[in-house]
C-alpha atoms as a PDB file:
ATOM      1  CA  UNK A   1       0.000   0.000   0.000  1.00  0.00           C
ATOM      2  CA  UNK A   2       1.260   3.467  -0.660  1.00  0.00           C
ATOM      3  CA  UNK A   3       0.966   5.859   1.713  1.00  0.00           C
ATOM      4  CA  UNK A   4      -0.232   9.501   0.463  1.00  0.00           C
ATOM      5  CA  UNK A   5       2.426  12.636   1.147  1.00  0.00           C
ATOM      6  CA  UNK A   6       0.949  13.955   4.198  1.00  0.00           C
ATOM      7  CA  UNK A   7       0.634  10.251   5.910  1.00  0.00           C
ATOM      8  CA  UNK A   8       4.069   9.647   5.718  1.00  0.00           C
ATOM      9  CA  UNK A   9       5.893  12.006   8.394  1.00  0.00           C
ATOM     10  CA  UNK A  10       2.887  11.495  10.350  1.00  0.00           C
ATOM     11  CA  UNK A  11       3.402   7.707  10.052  1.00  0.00           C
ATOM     12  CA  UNK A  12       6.967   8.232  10.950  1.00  0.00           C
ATOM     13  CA  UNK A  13       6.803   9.930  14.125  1.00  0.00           C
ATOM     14  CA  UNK A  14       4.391   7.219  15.505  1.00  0.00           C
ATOM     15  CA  UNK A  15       7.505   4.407  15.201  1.00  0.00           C
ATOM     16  CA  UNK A  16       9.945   7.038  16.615  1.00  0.00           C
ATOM     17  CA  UNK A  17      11.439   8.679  13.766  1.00  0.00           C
ATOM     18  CA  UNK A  18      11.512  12.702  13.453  1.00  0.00           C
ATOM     19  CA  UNK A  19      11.254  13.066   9.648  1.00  0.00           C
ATOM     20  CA  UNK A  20      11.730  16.320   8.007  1.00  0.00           C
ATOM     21  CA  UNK A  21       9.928  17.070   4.924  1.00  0.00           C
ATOM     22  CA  UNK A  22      12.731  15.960   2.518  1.00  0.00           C
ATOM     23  CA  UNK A  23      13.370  12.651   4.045  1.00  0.00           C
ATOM     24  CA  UNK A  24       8.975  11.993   3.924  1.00  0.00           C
ATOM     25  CA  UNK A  25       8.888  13.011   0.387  1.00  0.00           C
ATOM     26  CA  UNK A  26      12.190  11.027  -0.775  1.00  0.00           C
ATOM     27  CA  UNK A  27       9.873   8.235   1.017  1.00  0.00           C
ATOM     28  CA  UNK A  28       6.635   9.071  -0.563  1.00  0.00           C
ATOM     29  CA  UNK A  29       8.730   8.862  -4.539  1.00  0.00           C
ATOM     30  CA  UNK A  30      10.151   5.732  -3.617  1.00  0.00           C
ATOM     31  CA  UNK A  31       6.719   4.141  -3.047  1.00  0.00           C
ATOM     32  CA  UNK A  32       5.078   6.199  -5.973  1.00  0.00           C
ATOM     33  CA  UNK A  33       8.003   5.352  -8.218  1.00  0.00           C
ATOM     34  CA  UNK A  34       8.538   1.800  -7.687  1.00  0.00           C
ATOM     35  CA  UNK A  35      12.570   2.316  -7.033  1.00  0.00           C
ATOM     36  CA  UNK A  36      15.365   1.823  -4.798  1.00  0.00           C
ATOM     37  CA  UNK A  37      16.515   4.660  -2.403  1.00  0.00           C
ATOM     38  CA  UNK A  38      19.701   5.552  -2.121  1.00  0.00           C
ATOM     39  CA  UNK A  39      20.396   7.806   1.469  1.00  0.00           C
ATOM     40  CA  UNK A  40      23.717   9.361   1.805  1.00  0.00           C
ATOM     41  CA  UNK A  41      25.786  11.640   4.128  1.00  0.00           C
ATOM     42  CA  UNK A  42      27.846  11.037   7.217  1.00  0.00           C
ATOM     43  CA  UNK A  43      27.718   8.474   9.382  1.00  0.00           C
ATOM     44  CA  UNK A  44      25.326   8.781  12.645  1.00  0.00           C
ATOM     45  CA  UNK A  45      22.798  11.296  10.912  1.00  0.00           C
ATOM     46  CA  UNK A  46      19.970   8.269  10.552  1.00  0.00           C
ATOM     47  CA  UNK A  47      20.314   6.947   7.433  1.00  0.00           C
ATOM     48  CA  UNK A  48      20.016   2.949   8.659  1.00  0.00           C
ATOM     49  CA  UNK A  49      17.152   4.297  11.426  1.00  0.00           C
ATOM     50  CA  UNK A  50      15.273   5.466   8.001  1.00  0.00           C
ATOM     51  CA  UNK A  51      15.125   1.992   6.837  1.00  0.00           C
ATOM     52  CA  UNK A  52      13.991   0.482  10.386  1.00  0.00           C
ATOM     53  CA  UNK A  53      11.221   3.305  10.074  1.00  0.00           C
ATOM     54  CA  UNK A  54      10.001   2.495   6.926  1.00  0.00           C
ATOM     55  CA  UNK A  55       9.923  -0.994   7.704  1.00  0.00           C
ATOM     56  CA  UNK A  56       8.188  -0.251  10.989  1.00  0.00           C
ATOM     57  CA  UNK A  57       5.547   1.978   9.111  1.00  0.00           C
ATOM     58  CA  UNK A  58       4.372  -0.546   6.237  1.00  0.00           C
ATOM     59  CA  UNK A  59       4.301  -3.528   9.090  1.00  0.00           C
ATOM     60  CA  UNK A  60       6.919  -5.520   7.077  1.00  0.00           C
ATOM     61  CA  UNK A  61       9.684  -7.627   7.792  1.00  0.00           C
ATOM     62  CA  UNK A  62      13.400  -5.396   7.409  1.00  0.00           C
ATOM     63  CA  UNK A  63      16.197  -7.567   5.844  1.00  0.00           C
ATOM     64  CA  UNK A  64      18.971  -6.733   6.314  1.00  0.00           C
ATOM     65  CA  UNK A  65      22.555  -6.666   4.341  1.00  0.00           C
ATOM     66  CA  UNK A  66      25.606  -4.881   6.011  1.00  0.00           C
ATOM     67  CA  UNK A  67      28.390  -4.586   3.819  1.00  0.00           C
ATOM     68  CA  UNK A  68      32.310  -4.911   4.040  1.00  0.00           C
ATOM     69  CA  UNK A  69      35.090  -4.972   2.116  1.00  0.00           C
ATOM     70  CA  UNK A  70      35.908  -8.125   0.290  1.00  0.00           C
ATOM     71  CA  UNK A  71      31.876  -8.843   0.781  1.00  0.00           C
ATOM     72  CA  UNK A  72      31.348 -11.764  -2.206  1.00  0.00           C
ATOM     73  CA  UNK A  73      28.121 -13.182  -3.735  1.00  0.00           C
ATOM     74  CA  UNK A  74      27.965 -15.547  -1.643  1.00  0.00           C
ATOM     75  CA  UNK A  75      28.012 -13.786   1.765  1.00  0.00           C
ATOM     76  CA  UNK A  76      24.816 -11.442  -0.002  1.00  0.00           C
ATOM     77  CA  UNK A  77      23.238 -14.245  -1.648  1.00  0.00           C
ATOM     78  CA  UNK A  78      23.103 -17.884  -1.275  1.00  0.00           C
ATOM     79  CA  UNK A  79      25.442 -20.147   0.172  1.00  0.00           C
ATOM     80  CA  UNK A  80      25.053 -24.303  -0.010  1.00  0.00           C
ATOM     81  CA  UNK A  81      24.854 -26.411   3.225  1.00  0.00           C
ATOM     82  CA  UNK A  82      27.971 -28.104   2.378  1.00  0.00           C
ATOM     83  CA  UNK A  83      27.969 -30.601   5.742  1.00  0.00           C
ATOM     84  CA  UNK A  84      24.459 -31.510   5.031  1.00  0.00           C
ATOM     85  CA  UNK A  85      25.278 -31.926   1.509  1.00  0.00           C
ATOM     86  CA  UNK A  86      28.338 -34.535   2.013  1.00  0.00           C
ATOM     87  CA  UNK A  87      26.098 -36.513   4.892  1.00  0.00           C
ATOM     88  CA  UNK A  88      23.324 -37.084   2.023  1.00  0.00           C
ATOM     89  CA  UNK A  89      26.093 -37.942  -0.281  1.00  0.00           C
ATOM     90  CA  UNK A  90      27.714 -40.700   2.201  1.00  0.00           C
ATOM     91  CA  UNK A  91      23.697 -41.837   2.766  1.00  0.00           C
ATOM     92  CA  UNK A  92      23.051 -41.608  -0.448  1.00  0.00           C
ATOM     93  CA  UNK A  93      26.179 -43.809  -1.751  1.00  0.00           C
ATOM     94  CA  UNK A  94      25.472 -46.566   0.950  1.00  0.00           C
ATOM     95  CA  UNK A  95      22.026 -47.516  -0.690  1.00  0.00           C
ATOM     96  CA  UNK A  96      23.391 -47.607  -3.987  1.00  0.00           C
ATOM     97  CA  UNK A  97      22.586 -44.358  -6.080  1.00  0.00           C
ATOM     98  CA  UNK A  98      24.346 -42.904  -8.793  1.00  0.00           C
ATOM     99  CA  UNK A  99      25.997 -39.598  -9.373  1.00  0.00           C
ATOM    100  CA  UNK A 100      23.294 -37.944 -11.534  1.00  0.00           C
ATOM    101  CA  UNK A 101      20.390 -38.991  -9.169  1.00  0.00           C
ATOM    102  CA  UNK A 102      22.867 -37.693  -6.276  1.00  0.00           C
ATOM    103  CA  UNK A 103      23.946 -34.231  -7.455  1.00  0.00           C
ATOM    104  CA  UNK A 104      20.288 -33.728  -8.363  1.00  0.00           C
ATOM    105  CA  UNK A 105      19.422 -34.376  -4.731  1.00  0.00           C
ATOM    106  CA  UNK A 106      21.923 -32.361  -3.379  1.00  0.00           C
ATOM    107  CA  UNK A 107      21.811 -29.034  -5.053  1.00  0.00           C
ATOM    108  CA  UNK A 108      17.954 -28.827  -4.105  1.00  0.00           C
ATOM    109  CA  UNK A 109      16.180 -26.183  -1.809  1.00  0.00           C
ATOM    110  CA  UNK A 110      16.322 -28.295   0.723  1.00  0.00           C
ATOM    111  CA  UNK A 111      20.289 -27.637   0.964  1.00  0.00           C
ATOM    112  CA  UNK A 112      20.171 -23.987   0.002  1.00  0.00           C
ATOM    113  CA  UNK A 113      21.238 -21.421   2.646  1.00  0.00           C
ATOM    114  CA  UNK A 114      18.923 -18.148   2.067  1.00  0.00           C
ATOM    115  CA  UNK A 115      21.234 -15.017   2.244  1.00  0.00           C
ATOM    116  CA  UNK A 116      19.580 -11.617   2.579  1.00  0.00           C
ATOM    117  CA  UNK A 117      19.704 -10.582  -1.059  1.00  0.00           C
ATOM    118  CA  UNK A 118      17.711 -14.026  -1.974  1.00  0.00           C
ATOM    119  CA  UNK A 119      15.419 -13.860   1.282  1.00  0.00           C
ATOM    120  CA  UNK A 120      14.278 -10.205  -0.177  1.00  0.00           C
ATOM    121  CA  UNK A 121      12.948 -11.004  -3.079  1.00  0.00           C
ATOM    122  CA  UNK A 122      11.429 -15.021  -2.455  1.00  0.00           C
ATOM    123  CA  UNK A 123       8.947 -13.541   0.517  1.00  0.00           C
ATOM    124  CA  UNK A 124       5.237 -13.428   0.377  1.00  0.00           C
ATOM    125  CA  UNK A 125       5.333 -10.082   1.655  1.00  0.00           C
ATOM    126  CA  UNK A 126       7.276  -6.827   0.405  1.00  0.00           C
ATOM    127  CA  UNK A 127       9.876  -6.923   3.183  1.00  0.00           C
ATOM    128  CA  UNK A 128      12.423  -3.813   3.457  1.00  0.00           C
ATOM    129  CA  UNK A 129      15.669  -4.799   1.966  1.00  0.00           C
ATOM    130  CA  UNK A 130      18.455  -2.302   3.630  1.00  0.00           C
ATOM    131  CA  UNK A 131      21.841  -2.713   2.014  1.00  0.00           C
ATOM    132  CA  UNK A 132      23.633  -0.539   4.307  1.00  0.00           C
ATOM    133  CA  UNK A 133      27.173   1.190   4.079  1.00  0.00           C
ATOM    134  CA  UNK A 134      26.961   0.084   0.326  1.00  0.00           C
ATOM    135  CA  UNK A 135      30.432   2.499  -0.129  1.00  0.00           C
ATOM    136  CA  UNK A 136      31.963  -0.312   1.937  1.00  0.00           C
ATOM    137  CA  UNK A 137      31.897  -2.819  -0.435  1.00  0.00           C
ATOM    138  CA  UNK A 138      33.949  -3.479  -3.632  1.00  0.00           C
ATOM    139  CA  UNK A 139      33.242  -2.373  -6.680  1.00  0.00           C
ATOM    140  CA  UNK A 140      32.906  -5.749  -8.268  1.00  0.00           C
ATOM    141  CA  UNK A 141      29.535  -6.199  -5.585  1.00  0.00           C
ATOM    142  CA  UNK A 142      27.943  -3.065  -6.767  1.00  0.00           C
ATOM    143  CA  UNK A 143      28.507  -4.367 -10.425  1.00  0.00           C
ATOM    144  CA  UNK A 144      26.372  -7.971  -8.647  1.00  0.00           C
ATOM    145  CA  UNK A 145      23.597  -5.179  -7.359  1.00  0.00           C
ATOM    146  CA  UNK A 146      22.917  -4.103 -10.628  1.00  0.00           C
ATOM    147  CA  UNK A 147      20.795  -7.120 -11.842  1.00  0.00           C
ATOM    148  CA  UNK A 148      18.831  -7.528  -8.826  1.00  0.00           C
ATOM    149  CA  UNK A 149      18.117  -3.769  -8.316  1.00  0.00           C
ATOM    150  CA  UNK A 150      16.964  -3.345 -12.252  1.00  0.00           C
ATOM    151  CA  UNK A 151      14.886  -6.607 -12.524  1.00  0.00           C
ATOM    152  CA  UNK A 152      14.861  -8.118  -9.271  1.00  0.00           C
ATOM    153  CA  UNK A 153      15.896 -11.161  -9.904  1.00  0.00           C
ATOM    154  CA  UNK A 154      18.782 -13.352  -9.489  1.00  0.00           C
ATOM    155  CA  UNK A 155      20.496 -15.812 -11.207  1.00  0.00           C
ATOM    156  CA  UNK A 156      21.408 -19.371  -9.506  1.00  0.00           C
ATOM    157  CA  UNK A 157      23.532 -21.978 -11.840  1.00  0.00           C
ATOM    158  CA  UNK A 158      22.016 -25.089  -9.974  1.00  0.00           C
ATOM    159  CA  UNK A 159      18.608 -23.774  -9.723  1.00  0.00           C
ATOM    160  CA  UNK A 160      18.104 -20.887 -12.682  1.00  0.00           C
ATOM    161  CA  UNK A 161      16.509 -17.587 -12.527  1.00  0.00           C
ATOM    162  CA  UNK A 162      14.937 -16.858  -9.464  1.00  0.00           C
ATOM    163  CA  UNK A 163      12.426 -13.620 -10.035  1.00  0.00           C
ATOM    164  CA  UNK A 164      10.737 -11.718  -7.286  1.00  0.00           C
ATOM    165  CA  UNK A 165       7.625 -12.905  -5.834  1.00  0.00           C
ATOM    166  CA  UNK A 166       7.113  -9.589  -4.066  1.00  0.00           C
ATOM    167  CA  UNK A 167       9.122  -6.397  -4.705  1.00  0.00           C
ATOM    168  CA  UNK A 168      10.945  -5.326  -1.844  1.00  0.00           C
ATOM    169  CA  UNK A 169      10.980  -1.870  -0.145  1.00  0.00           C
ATOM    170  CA  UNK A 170      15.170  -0.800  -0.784  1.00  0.00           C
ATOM    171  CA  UNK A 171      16.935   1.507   0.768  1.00  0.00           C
ATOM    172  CA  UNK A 172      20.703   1.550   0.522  1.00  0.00           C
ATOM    173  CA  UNK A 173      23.029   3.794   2.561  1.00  0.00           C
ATOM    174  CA  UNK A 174      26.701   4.869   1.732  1.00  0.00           C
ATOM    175  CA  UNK A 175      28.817   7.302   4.202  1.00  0.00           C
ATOM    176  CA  UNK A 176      30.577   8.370   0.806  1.00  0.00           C
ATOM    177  CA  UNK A 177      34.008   7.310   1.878  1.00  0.00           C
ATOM    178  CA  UNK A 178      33.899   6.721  -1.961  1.00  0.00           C
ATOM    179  CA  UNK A 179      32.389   7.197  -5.069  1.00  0.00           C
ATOM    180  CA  UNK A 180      29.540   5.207  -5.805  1.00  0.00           C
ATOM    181  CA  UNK A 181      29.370   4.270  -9.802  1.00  0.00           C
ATOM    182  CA  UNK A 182      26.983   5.998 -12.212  1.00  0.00           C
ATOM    183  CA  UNK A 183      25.210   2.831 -13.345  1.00  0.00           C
ATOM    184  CA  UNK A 184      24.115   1.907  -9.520  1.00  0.00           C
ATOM    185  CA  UNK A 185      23.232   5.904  -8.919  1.00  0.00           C
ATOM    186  CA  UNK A 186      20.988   5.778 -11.943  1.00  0.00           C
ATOM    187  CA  UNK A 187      18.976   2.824 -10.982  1.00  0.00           C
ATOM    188  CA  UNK A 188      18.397   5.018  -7.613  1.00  0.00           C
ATOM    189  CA  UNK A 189      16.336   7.515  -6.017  1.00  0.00           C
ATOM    190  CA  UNK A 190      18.820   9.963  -4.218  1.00  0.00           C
ATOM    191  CA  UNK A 191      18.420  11.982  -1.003  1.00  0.00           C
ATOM    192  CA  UNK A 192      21.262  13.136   0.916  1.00  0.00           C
ATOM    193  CA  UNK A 193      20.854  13.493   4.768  1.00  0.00           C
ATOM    194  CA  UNK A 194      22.622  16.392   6.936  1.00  0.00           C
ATOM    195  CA  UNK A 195      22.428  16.689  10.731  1.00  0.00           C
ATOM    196  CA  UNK A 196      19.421  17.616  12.169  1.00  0.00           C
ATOM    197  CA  UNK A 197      18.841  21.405  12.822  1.00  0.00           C
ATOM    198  CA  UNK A 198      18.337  22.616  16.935  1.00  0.00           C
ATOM    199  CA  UNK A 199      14.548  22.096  17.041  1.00  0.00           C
ATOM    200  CA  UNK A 200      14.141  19.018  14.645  1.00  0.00           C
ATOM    201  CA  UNK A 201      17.199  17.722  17.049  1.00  0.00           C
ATOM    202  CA  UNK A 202      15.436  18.742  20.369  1.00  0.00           C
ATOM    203  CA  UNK A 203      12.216  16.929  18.742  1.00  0.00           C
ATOM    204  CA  UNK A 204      14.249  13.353  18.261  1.00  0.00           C
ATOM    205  CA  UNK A 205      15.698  13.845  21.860  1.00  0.00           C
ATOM    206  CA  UNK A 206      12.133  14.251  23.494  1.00  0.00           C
ATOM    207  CA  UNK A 207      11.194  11.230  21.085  1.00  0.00           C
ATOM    208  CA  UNK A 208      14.162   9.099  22.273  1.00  0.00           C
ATOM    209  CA  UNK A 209      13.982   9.806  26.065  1.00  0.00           C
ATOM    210  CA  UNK A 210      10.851   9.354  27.386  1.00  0.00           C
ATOM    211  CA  UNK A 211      10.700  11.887  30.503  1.00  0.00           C
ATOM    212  CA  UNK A 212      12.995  14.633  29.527  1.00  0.00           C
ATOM    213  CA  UNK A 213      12.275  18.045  30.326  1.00  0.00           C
ATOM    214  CA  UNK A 214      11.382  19.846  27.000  1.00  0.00           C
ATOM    215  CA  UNK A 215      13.478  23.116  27.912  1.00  0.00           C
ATOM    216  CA  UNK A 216      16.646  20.422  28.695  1.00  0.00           C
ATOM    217  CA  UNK A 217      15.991  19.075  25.277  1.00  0.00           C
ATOM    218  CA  UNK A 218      16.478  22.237  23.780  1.00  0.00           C
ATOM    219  CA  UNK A 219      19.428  22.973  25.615  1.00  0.00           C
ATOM    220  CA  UNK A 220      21.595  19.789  24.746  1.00  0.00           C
ATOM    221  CA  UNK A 221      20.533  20.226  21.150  1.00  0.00           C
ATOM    222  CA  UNK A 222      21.709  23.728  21.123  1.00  0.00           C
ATOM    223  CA  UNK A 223      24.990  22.863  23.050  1.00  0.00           C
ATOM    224  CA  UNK A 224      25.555  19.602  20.302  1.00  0.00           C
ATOM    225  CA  UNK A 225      25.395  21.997  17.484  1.00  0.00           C
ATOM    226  CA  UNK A 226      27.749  24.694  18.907  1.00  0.00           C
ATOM    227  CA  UNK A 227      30.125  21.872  19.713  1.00  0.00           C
ATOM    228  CA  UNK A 228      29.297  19.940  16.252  1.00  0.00           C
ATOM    229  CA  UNK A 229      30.281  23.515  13.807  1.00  0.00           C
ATOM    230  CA  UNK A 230      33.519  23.865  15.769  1.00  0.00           C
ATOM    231  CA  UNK A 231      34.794  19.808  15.754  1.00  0.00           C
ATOM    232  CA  UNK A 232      36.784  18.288  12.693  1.00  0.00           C
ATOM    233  CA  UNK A 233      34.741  16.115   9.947  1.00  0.00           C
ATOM    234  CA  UNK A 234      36.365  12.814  11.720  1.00  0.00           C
ATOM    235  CA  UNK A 235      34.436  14.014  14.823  1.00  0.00           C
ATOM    236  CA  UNK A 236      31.210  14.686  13.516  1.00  0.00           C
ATOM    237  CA  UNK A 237      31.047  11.773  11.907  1.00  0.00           C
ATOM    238  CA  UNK A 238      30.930   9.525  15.195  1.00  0.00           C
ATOM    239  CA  UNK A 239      28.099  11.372  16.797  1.00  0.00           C
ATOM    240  CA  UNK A 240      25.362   8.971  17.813  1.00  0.00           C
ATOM    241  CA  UNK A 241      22.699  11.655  17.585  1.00  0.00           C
ATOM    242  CA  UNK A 242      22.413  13.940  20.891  1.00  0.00           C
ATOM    243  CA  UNK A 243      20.958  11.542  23.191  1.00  0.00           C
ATOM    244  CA  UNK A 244      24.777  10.581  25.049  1.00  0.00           C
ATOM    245  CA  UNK A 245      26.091  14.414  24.738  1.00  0.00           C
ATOM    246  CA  UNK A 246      28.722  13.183  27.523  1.00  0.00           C
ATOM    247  CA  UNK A 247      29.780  10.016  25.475  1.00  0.00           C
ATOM    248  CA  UNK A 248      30.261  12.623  22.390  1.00  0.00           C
ATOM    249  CA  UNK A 249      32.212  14.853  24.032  1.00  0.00           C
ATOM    250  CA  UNK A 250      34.274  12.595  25.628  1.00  0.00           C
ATOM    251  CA  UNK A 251      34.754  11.051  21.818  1.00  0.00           C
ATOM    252  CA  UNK A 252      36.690  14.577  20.273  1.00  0.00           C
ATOM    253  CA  UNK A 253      39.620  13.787  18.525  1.00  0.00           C
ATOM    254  CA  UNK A 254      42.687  14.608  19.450  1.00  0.00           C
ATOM    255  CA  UNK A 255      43.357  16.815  16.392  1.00  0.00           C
ATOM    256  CA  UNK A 256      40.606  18.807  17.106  1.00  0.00           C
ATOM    257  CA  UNK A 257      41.862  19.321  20.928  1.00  0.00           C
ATOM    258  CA  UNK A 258      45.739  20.126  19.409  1.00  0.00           C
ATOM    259  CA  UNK A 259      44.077  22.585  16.547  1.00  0.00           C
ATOM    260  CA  UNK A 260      42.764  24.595  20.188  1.00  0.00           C
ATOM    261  CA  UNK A 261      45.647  24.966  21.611  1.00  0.00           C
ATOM    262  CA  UNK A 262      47.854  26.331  18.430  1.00  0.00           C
ATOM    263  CA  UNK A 263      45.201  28.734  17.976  1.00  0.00           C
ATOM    264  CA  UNK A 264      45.216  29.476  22.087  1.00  0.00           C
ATOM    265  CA  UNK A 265      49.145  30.255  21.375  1.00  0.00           C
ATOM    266  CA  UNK A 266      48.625  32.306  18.148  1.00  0.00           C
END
């Protein structure tokens, strides 16, 4: 079901997530559009918490893929149950088989290992697929994405062409340590997310921590931002929102602590 404009910030705040009106309509286009969303910007600004949302919102089961370097096919896919697979052999072999009725046998559903990528596309249900800190992986993977992400569906040597049964919600992430290539961009929706401003901040904190004096709120999301314009990029990209202030300040980097005291001297 697609959710009309207004509905969806509405929809978010109920599950705990302050939207702004960019991040519901980005939302709203990727339902109305039928396409993957691609969320980027540093990490700790809510990108994965966007997925969780959305999954939250539609009542659907979130799958989820966290990538890596050196992150293969396999590890996103489908893997076999390779000990399962050599006890049916040995079984198999003691009451006489042969090879073809054997490999047959073995390289069957029952033996296949479900990795998110496949799980995403073989449910009942749209789930929401989040492929997060896609920047992470290699090159070669995003190349893999392309065929799943265009026609959702994937292609299994043993078993053929599996095609969706239900197209999944995606949303990807990427903390742009790199670039991401053109030909995965295009098959995206884009939306870039920045910090939260003071009062959106002071919204999520009230949100978060059940309790909390409205007029404090405002105050640690007013001291988070002073602290957040005058910290290095390294810095501001390990804030875990506002809610720990004390853990984030205790976090600064050293560099920003030395660049202080040089301009203390000067």
């Amino acid at each position: 079901m697609t959710l009309k404009r207004g509905e969806i910030a509405d929809k978010l705040t109920a599950v705990g997530y302050v939207a702004d009106h960019d991040i519901a309509t980005a939302l709203w286009l990727m339902d109305f559009l039928k396409r993957p969303l691609l969320l980027e910007g540093e990490a700790g600004v809510g990108k994965t918490e966007v997925g969780k949302a959305l999954a939250a919102v539609h009542g659907a089961e979130l799958i989820r893929l966290q990538c890596y370097e050196g992150l293969d096919q396999n590890a996103a896919l489908y893997e076999w149950n390779y000990q399962r697979q050599l006890l049916a052999i040995k079984a198999r072999e003691g009451i006489g088989e042969n090879a073809d009725t054997i490999e047959e046998h073995i390289f069957s559903e029952k033996y296949l290992l479900e990795r998110p990528l496949l799980a995403a596309i073989r449910r009942d249900q749209p789930p929401v697929l989040l492929i997060d800190e896609v920047d992470r992986a290699d090159e070669e993977f995003e190349a893999f994405l392309l065929e799943l992400l265009s026609d959702f569906q994937v292609s299994i040597p043993e078993l053929g062409t599996i095609k969706a049964t239900a197209v999944p919600r995606v949303v990807l992430t990427s903390n742009a340590t790199r670039e991401l290539s053109d030909a995965l961009r295009r098959r995206c929706l884009y939306h870039y997310i920045d910090f939260p401003d003071v009062d959106r901040e002071a919204k999520i904190i009230l949100t978060r921590v059940p309790g909390i004096d409205a007029a404090l709120a405002l105050q640690i999301a007013r001291m988070v931002a002073a602290v957040r314009k005058e910290t290095c990029a390294k810095c501001r990209a390990s804030l875990k929102r506002s809610i720990g202030p004390r853990r984030y300040l205790a976090s600064r980097c050293t560099i920003c602590v030395r660049n202080r005291k040089l301009s203390t001297r000067r």
